[in-house]
Protein backbone atom coordinates (compact mmCIF):
# COMPACT_ATOMS: atom_id res chain seq x y z
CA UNK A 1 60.20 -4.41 -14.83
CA UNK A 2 58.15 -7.72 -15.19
CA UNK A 3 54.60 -7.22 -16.54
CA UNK A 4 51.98 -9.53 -15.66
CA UNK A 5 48.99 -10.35 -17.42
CA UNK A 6 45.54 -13.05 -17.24
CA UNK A 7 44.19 -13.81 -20.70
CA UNK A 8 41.09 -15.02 -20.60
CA UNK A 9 38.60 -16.43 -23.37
CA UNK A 10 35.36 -19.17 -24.05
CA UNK A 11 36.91 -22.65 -25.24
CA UNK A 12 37.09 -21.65 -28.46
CA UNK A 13 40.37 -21.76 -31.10
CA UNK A 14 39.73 -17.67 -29.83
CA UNK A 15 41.27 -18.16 -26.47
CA UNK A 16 44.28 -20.13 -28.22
CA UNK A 17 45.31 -16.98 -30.80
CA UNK A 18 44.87 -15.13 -28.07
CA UNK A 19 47.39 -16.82 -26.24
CA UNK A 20 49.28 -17.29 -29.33
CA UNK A 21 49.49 -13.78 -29.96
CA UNK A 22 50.92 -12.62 -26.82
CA UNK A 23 53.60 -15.83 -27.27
CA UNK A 24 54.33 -13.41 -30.40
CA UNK A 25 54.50 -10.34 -29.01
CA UNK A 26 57.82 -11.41 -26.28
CA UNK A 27 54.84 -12.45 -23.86
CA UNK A 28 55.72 -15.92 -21.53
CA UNK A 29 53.32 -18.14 -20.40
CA UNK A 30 53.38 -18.15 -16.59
CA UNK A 31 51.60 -21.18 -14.31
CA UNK A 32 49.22 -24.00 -16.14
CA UNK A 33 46.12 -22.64 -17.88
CA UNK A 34 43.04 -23.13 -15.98
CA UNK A 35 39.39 -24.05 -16.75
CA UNK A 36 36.32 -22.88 -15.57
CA UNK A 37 32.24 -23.10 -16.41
CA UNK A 38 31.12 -19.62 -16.73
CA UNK A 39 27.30 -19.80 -14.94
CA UNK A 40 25.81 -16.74 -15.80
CA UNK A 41 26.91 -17.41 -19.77
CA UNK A 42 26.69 -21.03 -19.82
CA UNK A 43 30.25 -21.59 -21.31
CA UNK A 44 33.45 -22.68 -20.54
CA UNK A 45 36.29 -20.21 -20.38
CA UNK A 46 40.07 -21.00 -20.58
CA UNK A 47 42.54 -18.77 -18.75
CA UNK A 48 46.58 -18.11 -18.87
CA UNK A 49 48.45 -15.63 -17.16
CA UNK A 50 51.79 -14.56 -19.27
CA UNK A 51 54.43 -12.10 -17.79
CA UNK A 52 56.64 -9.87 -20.22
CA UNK A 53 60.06 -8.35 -19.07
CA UNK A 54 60.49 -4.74 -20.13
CA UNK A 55 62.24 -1.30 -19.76
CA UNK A 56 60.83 1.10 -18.17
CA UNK A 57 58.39 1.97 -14.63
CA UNK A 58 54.85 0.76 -13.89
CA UNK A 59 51.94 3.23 -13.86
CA UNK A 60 48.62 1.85 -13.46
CA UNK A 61 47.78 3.88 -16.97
CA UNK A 62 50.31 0.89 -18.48
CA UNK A 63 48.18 -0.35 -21.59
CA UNK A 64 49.82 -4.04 -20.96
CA UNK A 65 47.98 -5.55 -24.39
CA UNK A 66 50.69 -2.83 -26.60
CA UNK A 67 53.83 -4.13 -24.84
């Protein structure tokens, strides 16, 4: 099954382990990144989504940060 996933982060060197991390984990980055001003924080926020490939069936329990 393919597992889909939106990372999301301020514009800090944060948001780019994150990203990083998933790369790590078997994760694939999936569509550009996008950009956004956060209004009710004042901040910018990055986002990527990622998809993973793996055995098994979906249940909406899936914890899709441990795959």
């Amino acid at each position: 099954m393919k597992l889909y996933r939106f990372l999301s982060e301020d514009d800090t060197s944060a948001f780019c382990h994150k990203v990083s991390a998933a790369l790590a984990k078997g994760w694939e980055l999936y569509g550009p990144p996008t950009y956004a001003f956060d209004a009710s924080n004042g901040v910018m926020r990055c986002g990527q989504a990622v998809t993973k490939e793996v055995a098994g069936e979906y249940t909406p329990d899936l914890k899709l940060g441990e795959q």
